[in-house]
C-alpha atoms as a PDB file:
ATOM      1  CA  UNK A   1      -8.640 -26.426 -11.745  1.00  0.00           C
ATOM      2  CA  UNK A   2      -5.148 -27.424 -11.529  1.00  0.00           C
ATOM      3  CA  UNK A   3      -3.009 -23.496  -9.848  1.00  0.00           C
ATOM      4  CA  UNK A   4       0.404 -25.126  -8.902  1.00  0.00           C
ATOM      5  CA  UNK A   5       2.198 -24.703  -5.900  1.00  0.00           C
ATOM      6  CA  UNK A   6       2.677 -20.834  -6.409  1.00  0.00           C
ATOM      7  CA  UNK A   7      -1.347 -19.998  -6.529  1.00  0.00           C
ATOM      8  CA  UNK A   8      -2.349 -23.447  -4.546  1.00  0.00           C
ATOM      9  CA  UNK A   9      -3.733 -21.123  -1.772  1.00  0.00           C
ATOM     10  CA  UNK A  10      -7.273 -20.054  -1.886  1.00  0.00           C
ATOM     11  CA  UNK A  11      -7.630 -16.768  -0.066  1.00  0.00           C
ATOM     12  CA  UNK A  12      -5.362 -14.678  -2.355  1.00  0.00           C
ATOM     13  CA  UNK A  13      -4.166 -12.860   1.205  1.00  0.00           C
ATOM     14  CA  UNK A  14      -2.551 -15.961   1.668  1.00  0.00           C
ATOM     15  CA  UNK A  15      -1.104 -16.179  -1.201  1.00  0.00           C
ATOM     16  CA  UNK A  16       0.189 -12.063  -1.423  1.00  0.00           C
ATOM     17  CA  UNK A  17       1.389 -13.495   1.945  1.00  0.00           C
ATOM     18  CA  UNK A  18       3.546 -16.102   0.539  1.00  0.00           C
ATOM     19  CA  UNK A  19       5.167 -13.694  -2.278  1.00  0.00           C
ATOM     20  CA  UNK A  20       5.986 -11.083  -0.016  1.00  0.00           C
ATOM     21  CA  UNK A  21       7.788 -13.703   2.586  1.00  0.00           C
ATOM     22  CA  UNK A  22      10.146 -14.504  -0.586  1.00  0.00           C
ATOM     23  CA  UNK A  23      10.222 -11.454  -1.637  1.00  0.00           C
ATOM     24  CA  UNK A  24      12.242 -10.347   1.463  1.00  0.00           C
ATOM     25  CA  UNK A  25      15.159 -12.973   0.922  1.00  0.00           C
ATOM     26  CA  UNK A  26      15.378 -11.818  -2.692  1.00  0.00           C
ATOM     27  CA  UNK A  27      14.632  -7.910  -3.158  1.00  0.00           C
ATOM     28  CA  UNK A  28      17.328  -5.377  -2.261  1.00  0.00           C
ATOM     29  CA  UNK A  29      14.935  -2.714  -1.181  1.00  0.00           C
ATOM     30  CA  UNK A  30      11.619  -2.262   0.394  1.00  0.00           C
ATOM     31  CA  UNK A  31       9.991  -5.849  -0.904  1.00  0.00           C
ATOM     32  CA  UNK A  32       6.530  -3.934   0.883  1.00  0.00           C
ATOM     33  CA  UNK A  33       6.971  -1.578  -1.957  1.00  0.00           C
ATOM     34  CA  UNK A  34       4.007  -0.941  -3.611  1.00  0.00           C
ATOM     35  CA  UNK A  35       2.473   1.549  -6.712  1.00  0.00           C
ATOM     36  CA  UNK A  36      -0.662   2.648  -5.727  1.00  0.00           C
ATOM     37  CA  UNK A  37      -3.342   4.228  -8.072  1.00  0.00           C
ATOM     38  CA  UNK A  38      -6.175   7.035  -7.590  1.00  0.00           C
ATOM     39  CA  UNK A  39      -7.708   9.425  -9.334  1.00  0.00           C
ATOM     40  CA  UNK A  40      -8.993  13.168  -9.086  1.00  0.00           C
ATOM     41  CA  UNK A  41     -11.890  15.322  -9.066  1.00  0.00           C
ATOM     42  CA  UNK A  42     -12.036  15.329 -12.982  1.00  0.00           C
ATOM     43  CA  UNK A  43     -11.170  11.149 -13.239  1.00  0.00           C
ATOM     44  CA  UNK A  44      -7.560  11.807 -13.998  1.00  0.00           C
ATOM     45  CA  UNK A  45      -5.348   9.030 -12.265  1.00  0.00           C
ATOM     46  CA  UNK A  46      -2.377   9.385 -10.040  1.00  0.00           C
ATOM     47  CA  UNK A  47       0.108   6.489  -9.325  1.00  0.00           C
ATOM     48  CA  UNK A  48       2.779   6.510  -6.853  1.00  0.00           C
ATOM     49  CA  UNK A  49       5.096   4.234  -4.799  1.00  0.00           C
ATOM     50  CA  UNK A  50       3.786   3.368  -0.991  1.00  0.00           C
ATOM     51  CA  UNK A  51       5.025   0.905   1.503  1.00  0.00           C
ATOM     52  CA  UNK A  52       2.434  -2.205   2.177  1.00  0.00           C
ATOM     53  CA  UNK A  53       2.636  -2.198   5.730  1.00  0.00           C
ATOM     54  CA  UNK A  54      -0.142  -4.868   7.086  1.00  0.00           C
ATOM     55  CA  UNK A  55      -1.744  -7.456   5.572  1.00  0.00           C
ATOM     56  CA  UNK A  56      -4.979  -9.555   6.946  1.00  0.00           C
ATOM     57  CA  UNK A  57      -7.736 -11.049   5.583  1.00  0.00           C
ATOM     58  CA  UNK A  58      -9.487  -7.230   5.422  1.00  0.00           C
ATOM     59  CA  UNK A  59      -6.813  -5.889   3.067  1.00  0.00           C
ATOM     60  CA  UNK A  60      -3.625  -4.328   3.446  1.00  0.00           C
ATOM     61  CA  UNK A  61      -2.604  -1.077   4.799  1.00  0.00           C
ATOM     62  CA  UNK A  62      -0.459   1.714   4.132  1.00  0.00           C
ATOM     63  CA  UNK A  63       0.217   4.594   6.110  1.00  0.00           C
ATOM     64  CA  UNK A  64       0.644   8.495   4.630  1.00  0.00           C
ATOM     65  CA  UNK A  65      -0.378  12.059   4.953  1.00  0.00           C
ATOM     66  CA  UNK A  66      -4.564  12.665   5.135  1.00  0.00           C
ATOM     67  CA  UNK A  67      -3.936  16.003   3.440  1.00  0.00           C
ATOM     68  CA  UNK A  68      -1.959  14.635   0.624  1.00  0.00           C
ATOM     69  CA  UNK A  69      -3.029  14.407  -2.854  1.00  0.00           C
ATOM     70  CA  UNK A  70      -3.529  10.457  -2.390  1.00  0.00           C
ATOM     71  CA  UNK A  71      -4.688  11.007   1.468  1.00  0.00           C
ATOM     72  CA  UNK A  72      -7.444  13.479  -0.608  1.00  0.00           C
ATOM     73  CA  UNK A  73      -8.111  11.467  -3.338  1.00  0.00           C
ATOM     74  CA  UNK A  74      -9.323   8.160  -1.416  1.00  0.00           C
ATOM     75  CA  UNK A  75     -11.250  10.370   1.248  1.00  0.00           C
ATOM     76  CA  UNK A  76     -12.948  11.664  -1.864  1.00  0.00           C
ATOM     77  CA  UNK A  77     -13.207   8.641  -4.277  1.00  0.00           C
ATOM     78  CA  UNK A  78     -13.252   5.753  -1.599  1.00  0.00           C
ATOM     79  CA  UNK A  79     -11.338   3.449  -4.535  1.00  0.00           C
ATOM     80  CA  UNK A  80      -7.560   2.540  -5.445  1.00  0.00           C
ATOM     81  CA  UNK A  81      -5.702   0.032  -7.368  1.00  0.00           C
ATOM     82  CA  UNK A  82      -2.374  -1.105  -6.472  1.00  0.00           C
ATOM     83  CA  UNK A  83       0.591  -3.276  -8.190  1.00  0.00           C
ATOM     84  CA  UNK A  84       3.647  -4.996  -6.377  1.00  0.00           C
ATOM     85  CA  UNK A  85       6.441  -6.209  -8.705  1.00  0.00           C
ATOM     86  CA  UNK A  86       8.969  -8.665  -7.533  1.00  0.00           C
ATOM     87  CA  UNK A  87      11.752  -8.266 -10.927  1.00  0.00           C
ATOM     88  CA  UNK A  88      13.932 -10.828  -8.825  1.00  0.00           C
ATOM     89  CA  UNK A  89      11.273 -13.495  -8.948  1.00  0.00           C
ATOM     90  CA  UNK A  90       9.466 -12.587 -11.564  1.00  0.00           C
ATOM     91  CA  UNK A  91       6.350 -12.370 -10.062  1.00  0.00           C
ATOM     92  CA  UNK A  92       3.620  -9.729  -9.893  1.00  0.00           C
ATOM     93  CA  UNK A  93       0.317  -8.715  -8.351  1.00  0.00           C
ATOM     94  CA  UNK A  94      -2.386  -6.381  -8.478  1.00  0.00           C
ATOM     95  CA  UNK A  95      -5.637  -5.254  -7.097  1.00  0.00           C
ATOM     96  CA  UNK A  96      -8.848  -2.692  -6.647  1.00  0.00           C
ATOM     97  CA  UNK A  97     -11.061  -2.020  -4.753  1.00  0.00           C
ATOM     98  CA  UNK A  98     -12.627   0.217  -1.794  1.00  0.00           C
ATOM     99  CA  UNK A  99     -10.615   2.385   0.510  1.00  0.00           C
ATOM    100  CA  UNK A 100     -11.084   3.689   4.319  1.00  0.00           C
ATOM    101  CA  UNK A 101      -9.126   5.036   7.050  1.00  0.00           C
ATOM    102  CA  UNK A 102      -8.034   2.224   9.726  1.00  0.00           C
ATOM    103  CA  UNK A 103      -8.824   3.180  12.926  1.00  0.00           C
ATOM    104  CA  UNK A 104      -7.115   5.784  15.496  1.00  0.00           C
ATOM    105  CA  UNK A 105      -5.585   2.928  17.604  1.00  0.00           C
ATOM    106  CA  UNK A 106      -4.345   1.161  14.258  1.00  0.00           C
ATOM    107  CA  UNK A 107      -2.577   4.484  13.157  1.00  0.00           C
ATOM    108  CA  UNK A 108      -1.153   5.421  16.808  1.00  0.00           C
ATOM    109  CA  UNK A 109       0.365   2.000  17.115  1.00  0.00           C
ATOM    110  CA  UNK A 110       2.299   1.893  14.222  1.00  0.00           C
ATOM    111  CA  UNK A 111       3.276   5.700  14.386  1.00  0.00           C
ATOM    112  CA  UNK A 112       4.935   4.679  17.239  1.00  0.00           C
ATOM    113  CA  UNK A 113       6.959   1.767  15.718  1.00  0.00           C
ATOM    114  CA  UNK A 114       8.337   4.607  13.000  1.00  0.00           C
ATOM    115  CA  UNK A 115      12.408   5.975  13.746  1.00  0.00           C
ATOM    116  CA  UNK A 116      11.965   9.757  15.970  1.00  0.00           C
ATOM    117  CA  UNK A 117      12.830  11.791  12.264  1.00  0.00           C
ATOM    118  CA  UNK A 118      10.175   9.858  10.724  1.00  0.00           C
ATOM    119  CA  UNK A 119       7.752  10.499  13.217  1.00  0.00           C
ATOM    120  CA  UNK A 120       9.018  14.239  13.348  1.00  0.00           C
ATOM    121  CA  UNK A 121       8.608  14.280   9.391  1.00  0.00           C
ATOM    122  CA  UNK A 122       5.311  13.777   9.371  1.00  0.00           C
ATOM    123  CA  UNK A 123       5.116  17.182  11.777  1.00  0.00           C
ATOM    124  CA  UNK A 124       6.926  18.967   9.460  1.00  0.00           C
ATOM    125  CA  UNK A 125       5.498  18.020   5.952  1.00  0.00           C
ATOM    126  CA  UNK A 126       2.885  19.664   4.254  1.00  0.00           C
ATOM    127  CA  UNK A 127       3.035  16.861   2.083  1.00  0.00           C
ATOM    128  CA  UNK A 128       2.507  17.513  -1.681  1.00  0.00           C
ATOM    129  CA  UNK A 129       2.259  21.640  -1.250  1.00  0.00           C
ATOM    130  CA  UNK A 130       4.735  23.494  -2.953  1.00  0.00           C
ATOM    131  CA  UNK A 131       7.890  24.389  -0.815  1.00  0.00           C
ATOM    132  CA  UNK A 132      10.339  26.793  -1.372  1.00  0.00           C
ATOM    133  CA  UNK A 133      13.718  25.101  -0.325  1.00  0.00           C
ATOM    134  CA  UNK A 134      15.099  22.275   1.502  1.00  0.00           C
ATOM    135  CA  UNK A 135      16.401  24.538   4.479  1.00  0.00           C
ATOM    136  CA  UNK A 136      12.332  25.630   5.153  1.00  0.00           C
ATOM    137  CA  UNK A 137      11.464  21.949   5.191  1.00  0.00           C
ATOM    138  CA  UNK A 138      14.721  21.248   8.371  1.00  0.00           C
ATOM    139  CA  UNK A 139      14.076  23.993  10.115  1.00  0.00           C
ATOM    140  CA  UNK A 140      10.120  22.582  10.383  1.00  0.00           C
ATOM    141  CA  UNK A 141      11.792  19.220  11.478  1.00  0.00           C
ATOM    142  CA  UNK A 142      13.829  21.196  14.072  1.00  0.00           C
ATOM    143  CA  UNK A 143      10.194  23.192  15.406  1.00  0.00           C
ATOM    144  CA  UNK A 144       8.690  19.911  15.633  1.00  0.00           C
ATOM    145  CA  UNK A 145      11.701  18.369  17.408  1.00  0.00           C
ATOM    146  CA  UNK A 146      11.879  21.456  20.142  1.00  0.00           C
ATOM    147  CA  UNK A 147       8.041  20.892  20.784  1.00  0.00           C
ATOM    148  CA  UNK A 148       7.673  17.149  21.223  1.00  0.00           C
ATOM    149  CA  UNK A 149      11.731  16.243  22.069  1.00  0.00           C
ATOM    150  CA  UNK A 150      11.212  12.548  21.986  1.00  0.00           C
ATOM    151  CA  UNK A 151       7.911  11.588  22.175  1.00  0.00           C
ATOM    152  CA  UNK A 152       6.063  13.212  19.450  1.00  0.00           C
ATOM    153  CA  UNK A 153       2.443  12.132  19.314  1.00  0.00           C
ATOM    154  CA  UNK A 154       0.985  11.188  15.654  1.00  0.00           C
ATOM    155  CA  UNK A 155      -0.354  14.138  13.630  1.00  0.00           C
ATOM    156  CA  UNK A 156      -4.000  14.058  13.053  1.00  0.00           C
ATOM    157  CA  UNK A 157      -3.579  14.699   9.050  1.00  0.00           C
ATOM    158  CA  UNK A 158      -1.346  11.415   9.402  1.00  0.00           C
ATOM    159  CA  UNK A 159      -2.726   7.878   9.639  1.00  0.00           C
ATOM    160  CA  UNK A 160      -3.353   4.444   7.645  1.00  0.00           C
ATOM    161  CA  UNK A 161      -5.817   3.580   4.953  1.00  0.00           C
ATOM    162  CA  UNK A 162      -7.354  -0.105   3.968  1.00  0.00           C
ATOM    163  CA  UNK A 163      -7.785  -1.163   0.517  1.00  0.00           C
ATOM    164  CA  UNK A 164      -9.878  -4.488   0.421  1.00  0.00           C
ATOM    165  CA  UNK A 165      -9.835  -5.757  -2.654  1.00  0.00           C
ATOM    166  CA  UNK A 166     -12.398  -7.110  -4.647  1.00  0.00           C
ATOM    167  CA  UNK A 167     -10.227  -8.355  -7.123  1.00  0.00           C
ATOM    168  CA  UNK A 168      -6.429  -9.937  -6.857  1.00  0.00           C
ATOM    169  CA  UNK A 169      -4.670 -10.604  -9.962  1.00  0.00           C
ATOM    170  CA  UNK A 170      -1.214 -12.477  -9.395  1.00  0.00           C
ATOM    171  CA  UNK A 171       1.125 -13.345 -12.634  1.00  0.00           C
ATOM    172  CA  UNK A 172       4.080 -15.099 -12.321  1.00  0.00           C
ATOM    173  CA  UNK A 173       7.004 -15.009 -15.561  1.00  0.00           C
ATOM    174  CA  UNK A 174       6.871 -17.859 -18.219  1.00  0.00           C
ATOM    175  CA  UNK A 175       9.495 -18.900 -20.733  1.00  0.00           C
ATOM    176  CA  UNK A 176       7.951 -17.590 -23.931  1.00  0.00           C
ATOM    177  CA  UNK A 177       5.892 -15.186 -22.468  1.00  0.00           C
ATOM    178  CA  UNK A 178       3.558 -17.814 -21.668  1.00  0.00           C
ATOM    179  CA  UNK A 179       3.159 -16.861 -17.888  1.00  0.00           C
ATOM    180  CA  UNK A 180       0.819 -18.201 -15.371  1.00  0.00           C
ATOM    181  CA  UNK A 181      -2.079 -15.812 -14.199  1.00  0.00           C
ATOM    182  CA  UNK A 182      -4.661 -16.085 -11.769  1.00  0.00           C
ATOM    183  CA  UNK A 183      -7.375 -13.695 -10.889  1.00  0.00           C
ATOM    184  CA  UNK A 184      -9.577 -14.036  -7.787  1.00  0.00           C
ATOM    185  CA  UNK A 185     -12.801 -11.835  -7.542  1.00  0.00           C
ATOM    186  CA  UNK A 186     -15.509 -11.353  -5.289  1.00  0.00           C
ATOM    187  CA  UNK A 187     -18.932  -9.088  -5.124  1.00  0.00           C
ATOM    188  CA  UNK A 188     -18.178  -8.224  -2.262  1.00  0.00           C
ATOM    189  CA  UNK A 189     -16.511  -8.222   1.288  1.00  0.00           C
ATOM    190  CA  UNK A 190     -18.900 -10.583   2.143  1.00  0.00           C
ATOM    191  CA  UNK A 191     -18.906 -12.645  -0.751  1.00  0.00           C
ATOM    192  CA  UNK A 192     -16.578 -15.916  -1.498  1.00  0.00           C
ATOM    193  CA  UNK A 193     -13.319 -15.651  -3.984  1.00  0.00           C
ATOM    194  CA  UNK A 194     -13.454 -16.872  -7.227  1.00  0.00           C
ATOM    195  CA  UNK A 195     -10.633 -17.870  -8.943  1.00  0.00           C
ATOM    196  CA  UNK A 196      -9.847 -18.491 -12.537  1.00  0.00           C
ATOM    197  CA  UNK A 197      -6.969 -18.740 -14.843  1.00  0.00           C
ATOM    198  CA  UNK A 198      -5.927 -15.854 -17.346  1.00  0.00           C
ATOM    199  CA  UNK A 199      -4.500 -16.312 -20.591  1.00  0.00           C
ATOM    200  CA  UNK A 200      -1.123 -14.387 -20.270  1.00  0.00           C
END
């Protein structure tokens, strides 16, 4: 099946890879960003932006709050579906599949890598609960800054998740509307990719 230099890869993490790498000369902001699906209790969905963080050949990773609605919802559900939009070149991609924490070590390390406010933030947010004004949310950060000065260790509601995918679907913008789309599936983790070409 003739893919073109844009899908020639065949491990789609190659090829999400690839984008992103252009992405970064071309996007203004955040070319890691990323909408990421769930849903609740009663099967209603929740989408929201995250930043992709990692990417292997086991998924990609994101970081957040464990006691968040979405740090709830994939403890719960175990599933997400994601979306990354590149309007500059006109290129998209999107995925599902199964969810779990990363490890400890994974979430210390890059907790570490995150500026001292950010790191401090995630002390002071009790992310997603109602709050009743921007002045009770500082003088948090400040708490958390008097008790852990410069080396704050990571919160235990605050770590990484991996979604492996068990389905990529990358698009890329066609005169006419008559784009070029790919979609690679597998049974499983353990199974091979296969790819096929969409109509747009």
């Amino acid at each position: 099946m003739e893919r073109g230099e844009l899908f020639s890869q065949d491990n789609p993490f190659s090829v999400l890879e690839e984008w992103m790498a252009a992405a970064a000369k071309t996007e203004i902001n955040d070319p890691n960003a990323m909408a990421l699906a769930t849903v609740d209790n009663d099967g209603l969905p929740n989408v929201r932006i995250v930043l992709l963080k990692q990417l292997d050949d086991d998924g990609i990773v994101f970081f957040t709050n464990y006691n968040s609605a979405k740090g709830r919802e994939l403890d719960t559900n175990r599933k997400a579906a994601f979306v990354i939009h590149w309007k500059s070149l006109g290129r998209q991609v999107r995925g599902r599949g199964r969810v779990e924490r990363v490890t400890d070590e994974v979430s210390d390390a890059y907790y570490q890598t995150r500026a001292l406010d950010s790191r401090l933030g995630a002390w002071a947010s009790d992310q997603t609960q109602p709050l009743e004004d921007r002045a009770t949310l500082m003088e948090k950060v400040e708490a958390a800054r008097q008790r852990f000065g410069d080396s704050p260790p990571r919160p235990p509601h605050w770590g990484g998740f991996r979604l492996t995918p068990n389905e990529m679907e990358f698009w890329a913008d066609g005169a006419f509307r008559l784009h070029d789309r790919f979609r690679w599936s597998r049974a499983s983790a353990e199974k091979d990719w296969q790819i096929k070409r969409l109509y747009p």
